[in-house]
PDB file of N, CA and C in Angstrom:
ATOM      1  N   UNK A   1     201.599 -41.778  87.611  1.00  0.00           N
ATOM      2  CA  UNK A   1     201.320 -41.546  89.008  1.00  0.00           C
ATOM      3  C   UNK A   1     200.552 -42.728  89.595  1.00  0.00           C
ATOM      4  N   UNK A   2     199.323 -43.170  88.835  1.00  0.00           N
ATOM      5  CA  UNK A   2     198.589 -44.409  89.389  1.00  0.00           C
ATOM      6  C   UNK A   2     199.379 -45.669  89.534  1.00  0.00           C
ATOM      7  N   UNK A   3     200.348 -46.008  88.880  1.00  0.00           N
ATOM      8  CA  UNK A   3     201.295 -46.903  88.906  1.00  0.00           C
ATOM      9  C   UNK A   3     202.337 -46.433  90.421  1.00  0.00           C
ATOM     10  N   UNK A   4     202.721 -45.918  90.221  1.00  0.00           N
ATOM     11  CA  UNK A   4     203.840 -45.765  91.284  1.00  0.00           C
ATOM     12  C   UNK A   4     202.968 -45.657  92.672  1.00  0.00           C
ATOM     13  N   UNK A   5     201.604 -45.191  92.985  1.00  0.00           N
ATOM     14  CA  UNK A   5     201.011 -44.727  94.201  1.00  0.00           C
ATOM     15  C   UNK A   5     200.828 -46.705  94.334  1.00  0.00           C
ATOM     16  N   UNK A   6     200.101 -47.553  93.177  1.00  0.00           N
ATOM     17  CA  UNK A   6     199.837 -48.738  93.687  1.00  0.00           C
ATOM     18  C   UNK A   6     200.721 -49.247  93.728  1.00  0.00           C
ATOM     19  N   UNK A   7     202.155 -49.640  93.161  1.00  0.00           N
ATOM     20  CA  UNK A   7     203.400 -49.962  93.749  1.00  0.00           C
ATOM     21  C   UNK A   7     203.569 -49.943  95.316  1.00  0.00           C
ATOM     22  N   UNK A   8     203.437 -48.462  96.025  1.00  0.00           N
ATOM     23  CA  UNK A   8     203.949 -47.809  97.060  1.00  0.00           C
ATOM     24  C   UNK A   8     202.651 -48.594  97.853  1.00  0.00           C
ATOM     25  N   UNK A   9     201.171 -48.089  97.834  1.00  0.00           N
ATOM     26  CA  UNK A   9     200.313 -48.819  98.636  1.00  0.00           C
ATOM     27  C   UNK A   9     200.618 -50.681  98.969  1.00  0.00           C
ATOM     28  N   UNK A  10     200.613 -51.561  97.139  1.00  0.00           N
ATOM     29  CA  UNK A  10     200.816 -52.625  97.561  1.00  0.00           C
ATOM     30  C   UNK A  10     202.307 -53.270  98.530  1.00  0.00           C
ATOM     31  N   UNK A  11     202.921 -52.657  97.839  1.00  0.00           N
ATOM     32  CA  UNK A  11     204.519 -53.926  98.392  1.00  0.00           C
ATOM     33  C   UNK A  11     205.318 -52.936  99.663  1.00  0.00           C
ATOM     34  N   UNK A  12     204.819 -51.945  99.583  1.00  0.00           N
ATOM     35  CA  UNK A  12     205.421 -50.566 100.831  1.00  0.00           C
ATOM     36  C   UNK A  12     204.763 -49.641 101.322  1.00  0.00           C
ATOM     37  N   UNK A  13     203.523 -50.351 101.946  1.00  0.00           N
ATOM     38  CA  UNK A  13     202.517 -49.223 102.682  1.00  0.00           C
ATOM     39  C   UNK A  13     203.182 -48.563 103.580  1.00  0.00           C
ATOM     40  N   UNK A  14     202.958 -47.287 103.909  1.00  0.00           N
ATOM     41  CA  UNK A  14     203.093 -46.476 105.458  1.00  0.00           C
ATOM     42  C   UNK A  14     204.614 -45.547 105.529  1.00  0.00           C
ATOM     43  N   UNK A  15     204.976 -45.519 106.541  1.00  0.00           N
ATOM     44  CA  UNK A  15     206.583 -45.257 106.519  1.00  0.00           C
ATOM     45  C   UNK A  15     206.821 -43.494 106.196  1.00  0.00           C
ATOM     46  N   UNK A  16     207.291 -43.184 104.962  1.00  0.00           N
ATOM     47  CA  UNK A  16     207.764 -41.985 104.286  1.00  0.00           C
ATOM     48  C   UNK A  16     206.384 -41.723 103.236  1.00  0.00           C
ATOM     49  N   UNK A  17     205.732 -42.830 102.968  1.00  0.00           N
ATOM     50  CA  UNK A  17     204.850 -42.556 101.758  1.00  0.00           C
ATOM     51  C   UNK A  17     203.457 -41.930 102.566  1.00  0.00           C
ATOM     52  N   UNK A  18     203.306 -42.017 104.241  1.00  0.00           N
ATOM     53  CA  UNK A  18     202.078 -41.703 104.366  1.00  0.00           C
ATOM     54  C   UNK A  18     202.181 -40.281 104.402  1.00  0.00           C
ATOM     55  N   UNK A  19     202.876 -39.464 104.795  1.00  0.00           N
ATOM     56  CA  UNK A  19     203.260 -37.862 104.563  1.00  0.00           C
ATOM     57  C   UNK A  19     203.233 -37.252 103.560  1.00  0.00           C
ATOM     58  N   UNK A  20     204.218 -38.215 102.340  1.00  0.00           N
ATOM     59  CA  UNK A  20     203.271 -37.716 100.956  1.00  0.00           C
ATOM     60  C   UNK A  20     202.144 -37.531 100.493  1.00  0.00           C
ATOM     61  N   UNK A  21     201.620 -38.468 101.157  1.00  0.00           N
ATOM     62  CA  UNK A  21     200.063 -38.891 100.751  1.00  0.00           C
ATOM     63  C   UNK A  21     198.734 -38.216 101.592  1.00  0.00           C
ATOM     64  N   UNK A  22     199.422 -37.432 102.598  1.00  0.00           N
ATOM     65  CA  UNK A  22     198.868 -36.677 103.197  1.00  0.00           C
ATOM     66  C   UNK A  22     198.657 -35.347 102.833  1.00  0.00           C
ATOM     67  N   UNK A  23     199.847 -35.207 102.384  1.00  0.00           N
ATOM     68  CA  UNK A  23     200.211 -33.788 102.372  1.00  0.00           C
ATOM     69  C   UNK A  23     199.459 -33.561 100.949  1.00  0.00           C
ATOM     70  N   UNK A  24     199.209 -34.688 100.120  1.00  0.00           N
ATOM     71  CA  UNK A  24     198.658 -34.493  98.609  1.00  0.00           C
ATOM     72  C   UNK A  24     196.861 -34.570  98.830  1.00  0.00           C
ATOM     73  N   UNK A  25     196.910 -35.078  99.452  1.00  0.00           N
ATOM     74  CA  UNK A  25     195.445 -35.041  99.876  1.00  0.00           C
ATOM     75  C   UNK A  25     194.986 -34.127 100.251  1.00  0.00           C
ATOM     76  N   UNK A  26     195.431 -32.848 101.006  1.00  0.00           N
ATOM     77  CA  UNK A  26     195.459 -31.513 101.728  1.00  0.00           C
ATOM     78  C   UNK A  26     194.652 -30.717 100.703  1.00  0.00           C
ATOM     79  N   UNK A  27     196.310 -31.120  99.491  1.00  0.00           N
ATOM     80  CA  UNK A  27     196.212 -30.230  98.211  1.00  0.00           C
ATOM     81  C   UNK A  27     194.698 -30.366  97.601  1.00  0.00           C
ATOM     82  N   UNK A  28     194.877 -31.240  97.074  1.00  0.00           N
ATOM     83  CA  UNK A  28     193.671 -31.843  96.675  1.00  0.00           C
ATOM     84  C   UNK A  28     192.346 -31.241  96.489  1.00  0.00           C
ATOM     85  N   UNK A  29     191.968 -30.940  98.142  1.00  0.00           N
ATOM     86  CA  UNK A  29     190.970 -31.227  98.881  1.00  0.00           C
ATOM     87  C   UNK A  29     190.876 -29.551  98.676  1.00  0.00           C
ATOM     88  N   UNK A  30     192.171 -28.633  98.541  1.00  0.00           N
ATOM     89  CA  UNK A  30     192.163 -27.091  98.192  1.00  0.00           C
ATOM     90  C   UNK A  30     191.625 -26.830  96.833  1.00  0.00           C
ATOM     91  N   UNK A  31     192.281 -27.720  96.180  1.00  0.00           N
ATOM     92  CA  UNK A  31     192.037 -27.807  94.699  1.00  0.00           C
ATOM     93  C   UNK A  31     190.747 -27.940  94.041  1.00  0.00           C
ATOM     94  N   UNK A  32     190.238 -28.649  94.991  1.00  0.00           N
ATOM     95  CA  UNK A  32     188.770 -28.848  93.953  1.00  0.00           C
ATOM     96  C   UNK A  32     188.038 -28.417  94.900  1.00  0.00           C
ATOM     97  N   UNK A  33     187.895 -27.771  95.727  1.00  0.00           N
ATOM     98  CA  UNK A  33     187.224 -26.558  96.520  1.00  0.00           C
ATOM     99  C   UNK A  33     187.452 -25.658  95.254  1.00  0.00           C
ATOM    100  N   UNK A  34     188.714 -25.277  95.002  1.00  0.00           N
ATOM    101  CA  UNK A  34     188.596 -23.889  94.145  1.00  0.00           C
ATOM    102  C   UNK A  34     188.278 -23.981  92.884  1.00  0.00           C
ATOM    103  N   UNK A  35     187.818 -25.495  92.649  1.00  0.00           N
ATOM    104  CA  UNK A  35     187.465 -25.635  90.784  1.00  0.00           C
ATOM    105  C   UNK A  35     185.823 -25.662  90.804  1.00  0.00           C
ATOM    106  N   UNK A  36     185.565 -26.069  92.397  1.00  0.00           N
ATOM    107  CA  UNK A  36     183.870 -25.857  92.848  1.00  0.00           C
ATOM    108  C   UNK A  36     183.267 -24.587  92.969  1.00  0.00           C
ATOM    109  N   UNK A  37     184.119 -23.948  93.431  1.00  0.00           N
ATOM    110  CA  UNK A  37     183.724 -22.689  93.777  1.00  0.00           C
ATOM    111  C   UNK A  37     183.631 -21.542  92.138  1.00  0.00           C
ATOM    112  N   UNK A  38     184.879 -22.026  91.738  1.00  0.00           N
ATOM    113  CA  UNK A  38     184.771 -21.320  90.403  1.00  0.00           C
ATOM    114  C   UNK A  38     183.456 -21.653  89.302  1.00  0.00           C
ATOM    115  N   UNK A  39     183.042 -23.123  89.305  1.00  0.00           N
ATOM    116  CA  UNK A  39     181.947 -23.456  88.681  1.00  0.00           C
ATOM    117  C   UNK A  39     180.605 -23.330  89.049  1.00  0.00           C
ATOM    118  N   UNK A  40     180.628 -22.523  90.099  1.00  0.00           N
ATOM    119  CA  UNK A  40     179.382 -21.787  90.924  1.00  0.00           C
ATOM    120  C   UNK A  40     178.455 -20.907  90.471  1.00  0.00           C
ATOM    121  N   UNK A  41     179.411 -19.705  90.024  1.00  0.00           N
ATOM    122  CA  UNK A  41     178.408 -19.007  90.221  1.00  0.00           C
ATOM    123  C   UNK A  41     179.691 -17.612  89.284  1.00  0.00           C
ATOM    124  N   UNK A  42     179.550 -16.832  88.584  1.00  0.00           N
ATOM    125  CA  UNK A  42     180.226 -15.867  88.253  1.00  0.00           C
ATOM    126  C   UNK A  42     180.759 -14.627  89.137  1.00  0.00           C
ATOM    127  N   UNK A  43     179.814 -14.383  89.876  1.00  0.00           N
ATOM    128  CA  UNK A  43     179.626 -13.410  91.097  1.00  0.00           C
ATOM    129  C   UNK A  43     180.689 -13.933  92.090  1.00  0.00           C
ATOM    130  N   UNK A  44     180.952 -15.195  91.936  1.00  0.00           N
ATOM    131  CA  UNK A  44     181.871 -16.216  92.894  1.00  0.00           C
ATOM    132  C   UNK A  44     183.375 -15.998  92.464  1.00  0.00           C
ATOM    133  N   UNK A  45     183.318 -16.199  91.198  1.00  0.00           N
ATOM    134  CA  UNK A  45     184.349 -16.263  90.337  1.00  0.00           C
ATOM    135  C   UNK A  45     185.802 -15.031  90.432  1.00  0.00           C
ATOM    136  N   UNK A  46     184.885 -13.742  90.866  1.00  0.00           N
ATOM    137  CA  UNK A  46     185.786 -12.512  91.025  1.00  0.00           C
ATOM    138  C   UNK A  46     185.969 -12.702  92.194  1.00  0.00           C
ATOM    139  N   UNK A  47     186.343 -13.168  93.233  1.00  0.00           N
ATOM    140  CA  UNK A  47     186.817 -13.416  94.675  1.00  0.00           C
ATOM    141  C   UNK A  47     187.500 -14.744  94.900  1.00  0.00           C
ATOM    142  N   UNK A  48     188.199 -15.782  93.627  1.00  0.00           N
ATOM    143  CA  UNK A  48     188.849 -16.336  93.909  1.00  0.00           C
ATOM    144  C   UNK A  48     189.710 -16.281  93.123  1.00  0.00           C
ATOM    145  N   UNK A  49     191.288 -15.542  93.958  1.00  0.00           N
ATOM    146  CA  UNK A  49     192.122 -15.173  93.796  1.00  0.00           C
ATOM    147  C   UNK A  49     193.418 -15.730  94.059  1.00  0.00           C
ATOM    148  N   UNK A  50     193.080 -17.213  94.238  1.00  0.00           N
ATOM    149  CA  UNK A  50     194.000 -18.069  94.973  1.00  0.00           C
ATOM    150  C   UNK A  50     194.891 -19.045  94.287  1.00  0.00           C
ATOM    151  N   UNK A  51     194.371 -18.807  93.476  1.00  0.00           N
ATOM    152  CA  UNK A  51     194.922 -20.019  92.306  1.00  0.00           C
ATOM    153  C   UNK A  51     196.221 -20.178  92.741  1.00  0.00           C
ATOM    154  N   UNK A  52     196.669 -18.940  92.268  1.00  0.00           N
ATOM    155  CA  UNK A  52     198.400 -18.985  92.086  1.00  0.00           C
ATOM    156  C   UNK A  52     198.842 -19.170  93.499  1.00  0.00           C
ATOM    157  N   UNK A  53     198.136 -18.959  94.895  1.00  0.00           N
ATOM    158  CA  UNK A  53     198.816 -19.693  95.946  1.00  0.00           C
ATOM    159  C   UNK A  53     198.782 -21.292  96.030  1.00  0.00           C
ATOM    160  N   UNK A  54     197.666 -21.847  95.120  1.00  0.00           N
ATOM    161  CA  UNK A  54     197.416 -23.320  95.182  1.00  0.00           C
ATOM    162  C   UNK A  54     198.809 -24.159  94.035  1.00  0.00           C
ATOM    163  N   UNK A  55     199.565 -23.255  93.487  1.00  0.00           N
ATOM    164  CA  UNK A  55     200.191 -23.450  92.508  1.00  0.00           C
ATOM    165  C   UNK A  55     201.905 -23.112  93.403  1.00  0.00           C
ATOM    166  N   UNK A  56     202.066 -22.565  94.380  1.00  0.00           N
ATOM    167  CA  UNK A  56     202.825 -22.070  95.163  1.00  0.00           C
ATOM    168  C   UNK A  56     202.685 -23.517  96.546  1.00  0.00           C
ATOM    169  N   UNK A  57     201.552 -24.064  96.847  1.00  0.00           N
ATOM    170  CA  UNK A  57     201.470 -24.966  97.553  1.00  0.00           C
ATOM    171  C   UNK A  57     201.874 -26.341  97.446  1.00  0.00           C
ATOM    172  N   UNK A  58     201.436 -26.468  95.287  1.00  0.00           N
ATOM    173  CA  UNK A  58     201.924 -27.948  94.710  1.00  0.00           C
ATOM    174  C   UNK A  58     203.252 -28.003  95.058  1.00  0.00           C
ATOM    175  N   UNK A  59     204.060 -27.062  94.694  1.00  0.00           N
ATOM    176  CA  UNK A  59     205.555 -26.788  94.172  1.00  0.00           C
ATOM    177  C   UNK A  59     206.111 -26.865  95.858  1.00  0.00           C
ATOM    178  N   UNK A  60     205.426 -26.405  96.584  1.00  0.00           N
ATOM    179  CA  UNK A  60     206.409 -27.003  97.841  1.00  0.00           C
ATOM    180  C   UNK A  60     205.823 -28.176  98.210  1.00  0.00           C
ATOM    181  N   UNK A  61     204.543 -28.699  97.920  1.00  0.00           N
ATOM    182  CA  UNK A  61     204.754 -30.563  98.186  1.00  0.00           C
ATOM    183  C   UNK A  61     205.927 -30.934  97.080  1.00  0.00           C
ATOM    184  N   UNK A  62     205.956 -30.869  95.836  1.00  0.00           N
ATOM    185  CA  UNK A  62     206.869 -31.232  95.522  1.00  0.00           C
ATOM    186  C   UNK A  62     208.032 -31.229  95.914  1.00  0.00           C
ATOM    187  N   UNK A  63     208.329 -29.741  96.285  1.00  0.00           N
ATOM    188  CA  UNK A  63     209.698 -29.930  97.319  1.00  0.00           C
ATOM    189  C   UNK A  63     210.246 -30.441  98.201  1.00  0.00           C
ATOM    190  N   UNK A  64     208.967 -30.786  99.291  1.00  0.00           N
ATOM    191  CA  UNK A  64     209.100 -31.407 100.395  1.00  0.00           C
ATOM    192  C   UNK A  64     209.273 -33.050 100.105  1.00  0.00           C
ATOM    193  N   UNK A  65     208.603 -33.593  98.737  1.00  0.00           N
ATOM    194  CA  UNK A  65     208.637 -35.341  98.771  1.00  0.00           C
ATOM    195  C   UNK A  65     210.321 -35.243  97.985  1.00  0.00           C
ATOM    196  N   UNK A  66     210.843 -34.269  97.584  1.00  0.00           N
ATOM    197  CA  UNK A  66     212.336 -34.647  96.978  1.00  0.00           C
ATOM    198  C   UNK A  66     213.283 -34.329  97.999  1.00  0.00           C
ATOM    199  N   UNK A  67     212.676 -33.578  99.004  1.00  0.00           N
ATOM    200  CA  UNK A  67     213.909 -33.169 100.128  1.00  0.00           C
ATOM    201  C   UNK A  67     213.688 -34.598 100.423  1.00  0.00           C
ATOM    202  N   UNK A  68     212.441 -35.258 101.067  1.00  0.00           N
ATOM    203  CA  UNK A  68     212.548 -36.574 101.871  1.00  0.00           C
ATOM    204  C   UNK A  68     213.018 -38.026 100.977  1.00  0.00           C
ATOM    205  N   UNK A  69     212.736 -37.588  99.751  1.00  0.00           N
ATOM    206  CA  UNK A  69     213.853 -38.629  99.303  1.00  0.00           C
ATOM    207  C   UNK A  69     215.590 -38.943  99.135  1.00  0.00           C
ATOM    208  N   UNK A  70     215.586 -37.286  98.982  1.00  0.00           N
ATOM    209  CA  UNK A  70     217.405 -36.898  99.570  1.00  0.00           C
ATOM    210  C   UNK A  70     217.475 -37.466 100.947  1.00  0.00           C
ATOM    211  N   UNK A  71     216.435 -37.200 101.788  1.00  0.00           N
ATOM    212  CA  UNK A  71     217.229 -37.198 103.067  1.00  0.00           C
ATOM    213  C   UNK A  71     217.671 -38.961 103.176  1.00  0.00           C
ATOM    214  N   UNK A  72     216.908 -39.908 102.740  1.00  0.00           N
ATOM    215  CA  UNK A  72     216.448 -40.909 102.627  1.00  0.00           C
ATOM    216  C   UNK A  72     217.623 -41.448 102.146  1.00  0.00           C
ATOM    217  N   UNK A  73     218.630 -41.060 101.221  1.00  0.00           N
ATOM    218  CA  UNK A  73     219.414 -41.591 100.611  1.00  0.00           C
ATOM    219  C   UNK A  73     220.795 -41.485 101.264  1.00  0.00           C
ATOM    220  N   UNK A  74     221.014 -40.098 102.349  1.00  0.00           N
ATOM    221  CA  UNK A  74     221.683 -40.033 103.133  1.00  0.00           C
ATOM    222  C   UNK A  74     221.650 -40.506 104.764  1.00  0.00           C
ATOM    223  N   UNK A  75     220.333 -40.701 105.044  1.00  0.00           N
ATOM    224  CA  UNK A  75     220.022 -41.150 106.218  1.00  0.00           C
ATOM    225  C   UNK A  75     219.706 -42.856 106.494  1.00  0.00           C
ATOM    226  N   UNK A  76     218.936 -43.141 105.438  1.00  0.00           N
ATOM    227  CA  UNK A  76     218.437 -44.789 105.101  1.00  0.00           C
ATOM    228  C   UNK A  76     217.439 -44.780 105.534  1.00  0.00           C
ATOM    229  N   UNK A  77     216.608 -45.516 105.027  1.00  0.00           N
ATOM    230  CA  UNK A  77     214.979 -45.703 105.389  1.00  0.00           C
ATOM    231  C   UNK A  77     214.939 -46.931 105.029  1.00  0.00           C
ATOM    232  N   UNK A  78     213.203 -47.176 105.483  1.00  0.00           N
ATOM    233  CA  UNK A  78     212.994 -48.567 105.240  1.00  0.00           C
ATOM    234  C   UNK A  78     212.308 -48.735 104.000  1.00  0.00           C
ATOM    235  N   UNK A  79     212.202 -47.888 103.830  1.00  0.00           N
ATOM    236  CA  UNK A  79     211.108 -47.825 102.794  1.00  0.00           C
ATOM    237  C   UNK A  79     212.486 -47.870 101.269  1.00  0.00           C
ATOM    238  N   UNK A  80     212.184 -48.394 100.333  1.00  0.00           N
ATOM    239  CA  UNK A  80     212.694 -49.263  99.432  1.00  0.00           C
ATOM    240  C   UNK A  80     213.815 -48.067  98.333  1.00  0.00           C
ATOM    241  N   UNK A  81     215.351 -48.325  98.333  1.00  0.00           N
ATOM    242  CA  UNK A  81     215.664 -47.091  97.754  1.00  0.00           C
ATOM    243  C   UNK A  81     215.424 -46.832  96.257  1.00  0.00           C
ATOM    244  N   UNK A  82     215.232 -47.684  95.324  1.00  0.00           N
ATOM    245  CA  UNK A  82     214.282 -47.464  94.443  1.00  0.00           C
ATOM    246  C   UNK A  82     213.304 -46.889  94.003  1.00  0.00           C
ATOM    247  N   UNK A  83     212.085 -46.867  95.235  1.00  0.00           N
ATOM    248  CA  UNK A  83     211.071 -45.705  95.196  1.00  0.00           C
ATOM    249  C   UNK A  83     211.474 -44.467  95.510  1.00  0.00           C
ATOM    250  N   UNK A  84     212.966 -44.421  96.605  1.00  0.00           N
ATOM    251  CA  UNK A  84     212.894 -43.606  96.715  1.00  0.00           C
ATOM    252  C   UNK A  84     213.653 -42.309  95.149  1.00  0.00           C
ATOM    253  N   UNK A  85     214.474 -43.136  94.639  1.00  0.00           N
ATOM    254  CA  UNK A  85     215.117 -42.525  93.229  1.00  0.00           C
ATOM    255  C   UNK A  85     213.540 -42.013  92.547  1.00  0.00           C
ATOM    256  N   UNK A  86     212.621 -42.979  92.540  1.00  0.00           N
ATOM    257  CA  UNK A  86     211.377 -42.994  91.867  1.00  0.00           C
ATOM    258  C   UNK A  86     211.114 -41.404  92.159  1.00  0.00           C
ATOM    259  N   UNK A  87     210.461 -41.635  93.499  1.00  0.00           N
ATOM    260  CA  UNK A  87     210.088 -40.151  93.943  1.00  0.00           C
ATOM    261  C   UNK A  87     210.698 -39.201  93.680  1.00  0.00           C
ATOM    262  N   UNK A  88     212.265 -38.821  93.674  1.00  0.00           N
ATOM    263  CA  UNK A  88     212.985 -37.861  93.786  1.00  0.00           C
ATOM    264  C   UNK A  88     212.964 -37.235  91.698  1.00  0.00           C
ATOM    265  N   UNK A  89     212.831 -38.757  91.632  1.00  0.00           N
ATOM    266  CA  UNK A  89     213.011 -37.971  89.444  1.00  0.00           C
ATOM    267  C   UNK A  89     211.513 -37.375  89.373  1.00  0.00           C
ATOM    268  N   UNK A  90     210.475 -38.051  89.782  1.00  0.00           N
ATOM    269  CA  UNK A  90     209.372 -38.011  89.609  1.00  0.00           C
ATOM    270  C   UNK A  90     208.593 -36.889  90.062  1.00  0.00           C
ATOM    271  N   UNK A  91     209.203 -36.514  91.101  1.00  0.00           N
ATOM    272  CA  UNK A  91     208.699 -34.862  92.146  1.00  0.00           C
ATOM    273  C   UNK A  91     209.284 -33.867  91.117  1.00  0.00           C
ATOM    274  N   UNK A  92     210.663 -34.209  90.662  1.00  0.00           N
ATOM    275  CA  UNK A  92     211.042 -33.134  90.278  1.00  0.00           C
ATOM    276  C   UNK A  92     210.677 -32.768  88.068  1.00  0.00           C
ATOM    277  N   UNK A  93     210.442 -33.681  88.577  1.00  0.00           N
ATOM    278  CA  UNK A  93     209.795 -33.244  87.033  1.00  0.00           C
ATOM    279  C   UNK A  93     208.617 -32.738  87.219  1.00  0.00           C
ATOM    280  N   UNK A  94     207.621 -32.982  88.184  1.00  0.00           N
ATOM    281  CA  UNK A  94     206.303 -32.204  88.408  1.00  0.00           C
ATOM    282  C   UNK A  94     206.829 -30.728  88.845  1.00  0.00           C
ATOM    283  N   UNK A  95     208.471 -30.961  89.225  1.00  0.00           N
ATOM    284  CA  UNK A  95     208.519 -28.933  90.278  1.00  0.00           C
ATOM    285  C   UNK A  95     208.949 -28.574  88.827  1.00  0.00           C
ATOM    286  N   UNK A  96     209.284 -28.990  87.911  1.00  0.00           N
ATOM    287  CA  UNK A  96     209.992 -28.477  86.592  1.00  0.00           C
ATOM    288  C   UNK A  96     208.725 -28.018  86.036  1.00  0.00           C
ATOM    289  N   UNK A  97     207.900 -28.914  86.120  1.00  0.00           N
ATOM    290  CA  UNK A  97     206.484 -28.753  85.239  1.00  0.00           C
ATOM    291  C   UNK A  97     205.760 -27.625  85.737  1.00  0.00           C
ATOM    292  N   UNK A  98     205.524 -27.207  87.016  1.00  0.00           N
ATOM    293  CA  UNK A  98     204.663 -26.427  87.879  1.00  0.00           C
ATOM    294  C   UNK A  98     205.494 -25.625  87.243  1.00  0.00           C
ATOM    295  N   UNK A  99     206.795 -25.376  87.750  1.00  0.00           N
ATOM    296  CA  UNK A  99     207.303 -23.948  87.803  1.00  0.00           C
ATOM    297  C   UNK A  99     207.590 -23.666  86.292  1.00  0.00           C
ATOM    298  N   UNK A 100     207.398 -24.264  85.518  1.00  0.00           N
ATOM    299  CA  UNK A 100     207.113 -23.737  83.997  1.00  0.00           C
ATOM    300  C   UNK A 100     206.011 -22.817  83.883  1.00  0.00           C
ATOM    301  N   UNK A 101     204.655 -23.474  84.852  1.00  0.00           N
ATOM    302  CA  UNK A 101     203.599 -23.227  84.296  1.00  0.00           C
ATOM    303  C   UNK A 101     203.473 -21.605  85.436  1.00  0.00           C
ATOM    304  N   UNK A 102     204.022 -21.787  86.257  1.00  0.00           N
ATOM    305  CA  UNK A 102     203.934 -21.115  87.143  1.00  0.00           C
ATOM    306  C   UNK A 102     204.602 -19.733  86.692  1.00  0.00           C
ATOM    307  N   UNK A 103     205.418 -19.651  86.398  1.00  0.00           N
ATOM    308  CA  UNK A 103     206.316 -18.907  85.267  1.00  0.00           C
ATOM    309  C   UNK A 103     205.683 -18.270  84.405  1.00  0.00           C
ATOM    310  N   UNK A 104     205.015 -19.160  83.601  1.00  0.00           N
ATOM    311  CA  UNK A 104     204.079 -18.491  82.473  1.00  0.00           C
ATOM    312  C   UNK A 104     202.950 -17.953  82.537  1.00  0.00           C
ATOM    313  N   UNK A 105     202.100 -18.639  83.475  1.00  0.00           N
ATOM    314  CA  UNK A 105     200.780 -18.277  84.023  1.00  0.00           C
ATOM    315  C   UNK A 105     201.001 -16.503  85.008  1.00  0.00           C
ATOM    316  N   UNK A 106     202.060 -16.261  85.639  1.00  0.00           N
ATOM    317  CA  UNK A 106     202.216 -15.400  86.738  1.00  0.00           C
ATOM    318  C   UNK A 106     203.298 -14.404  86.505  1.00  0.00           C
ATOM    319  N   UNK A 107     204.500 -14.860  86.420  1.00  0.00           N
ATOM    320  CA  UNK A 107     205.403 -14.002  86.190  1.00  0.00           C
ATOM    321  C   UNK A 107     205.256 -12.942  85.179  1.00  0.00           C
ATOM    322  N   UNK A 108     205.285 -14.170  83.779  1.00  0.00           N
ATOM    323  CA  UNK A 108     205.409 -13.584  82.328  1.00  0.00           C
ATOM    324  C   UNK A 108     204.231 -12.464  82.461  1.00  0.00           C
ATOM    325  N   UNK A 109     203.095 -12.973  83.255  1.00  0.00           N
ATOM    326  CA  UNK A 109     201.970 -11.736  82.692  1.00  0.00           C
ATOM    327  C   UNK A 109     201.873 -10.673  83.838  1.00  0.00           C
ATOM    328  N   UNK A 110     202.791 -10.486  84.865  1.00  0.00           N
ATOM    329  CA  UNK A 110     203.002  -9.451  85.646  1.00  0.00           C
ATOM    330  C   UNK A 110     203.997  -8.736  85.087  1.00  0.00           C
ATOM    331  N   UNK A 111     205.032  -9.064  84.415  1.00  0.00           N
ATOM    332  CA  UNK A 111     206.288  -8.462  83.615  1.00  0.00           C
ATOM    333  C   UNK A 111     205.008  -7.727  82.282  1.00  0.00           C
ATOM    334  N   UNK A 112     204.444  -8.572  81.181  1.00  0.00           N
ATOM    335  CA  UNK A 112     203.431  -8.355  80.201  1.00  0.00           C
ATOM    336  C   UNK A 112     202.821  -6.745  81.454  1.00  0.00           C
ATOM    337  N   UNK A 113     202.329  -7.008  81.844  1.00  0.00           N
ATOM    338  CA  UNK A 113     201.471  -5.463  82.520  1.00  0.00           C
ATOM    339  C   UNK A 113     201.910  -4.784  82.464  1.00  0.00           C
ATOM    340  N   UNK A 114     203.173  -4.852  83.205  1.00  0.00           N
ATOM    341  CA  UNK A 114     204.190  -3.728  83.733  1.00  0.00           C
ATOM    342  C   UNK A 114     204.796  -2.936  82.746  1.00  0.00           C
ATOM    343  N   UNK A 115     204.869  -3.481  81.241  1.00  0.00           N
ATOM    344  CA  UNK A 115     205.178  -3.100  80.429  1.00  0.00           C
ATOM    345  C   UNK A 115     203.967  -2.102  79.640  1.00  0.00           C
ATOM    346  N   UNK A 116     202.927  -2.968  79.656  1.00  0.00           N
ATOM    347  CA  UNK A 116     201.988  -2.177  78.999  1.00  0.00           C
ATOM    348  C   UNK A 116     201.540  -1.062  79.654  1.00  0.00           C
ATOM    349  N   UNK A 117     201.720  -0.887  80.879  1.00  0.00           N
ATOM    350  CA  UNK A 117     201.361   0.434  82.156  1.00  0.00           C
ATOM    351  C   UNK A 117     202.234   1.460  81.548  1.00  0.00           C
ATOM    352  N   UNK A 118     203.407   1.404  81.141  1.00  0.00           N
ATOM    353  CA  UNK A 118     204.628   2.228  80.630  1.00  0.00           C
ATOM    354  C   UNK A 118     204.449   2.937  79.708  1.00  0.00           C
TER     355      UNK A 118
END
């Protein structure tokens, strides 16, 4: 990731990459709010329930930087089509990765309950 973001900053600032970079920053900025909040206080701990929407939020940035590299490949941009292949393998191995984890972390153990309720 640190490689490809200084690629994109040095030789292709702005363009398609500042929306990514926005939109990851958002995340971010959710993310370690909720890793702050969790390392607070225990009393804290039972009222954040959000995780799995912050995990629902990665997976559509991811979605959104591989739609804009599709679109990119059908539309043309200026921004370099190389990065844009970059982005599109690279998003989607993070939506492969999330939604593994996402899968396992959420699904599997709502199916796991539902069974044991029975």
């Amino acid at each position: 990731m640190f490689m490809l973001w200084r690629i994109g900053v040095k030789w292709v600032p702005g363009g398609s990459a500042f929306f990514a970079a926005m939109v990851n920053s958002f995340i971010h900025v959710a993310m370690y709010l909720y890793y702050a909040l969790a390392a607070c206080d225990p009393k804290v701990q039972k009222y954040l329930c959000w995780e799995k929407y912050l995990t629902i939020l990665q997976m559509a940035q991811f979605v959104s930087a591989v739609v804009l590299g599709l679109r990119a490949f059908v539309y043309g941009c200026d921004f370099p089509l190389w990065m844009q292949y970059a982005r599109v393998v690279y998003m989607s191995s993070f939506l492969f990765l999330f939604g593994q984890y996402y899968r396992n972390a959420y699904l599997q153990k709502k199916q796991h309950s539902q069974k044991k309720n029975r």
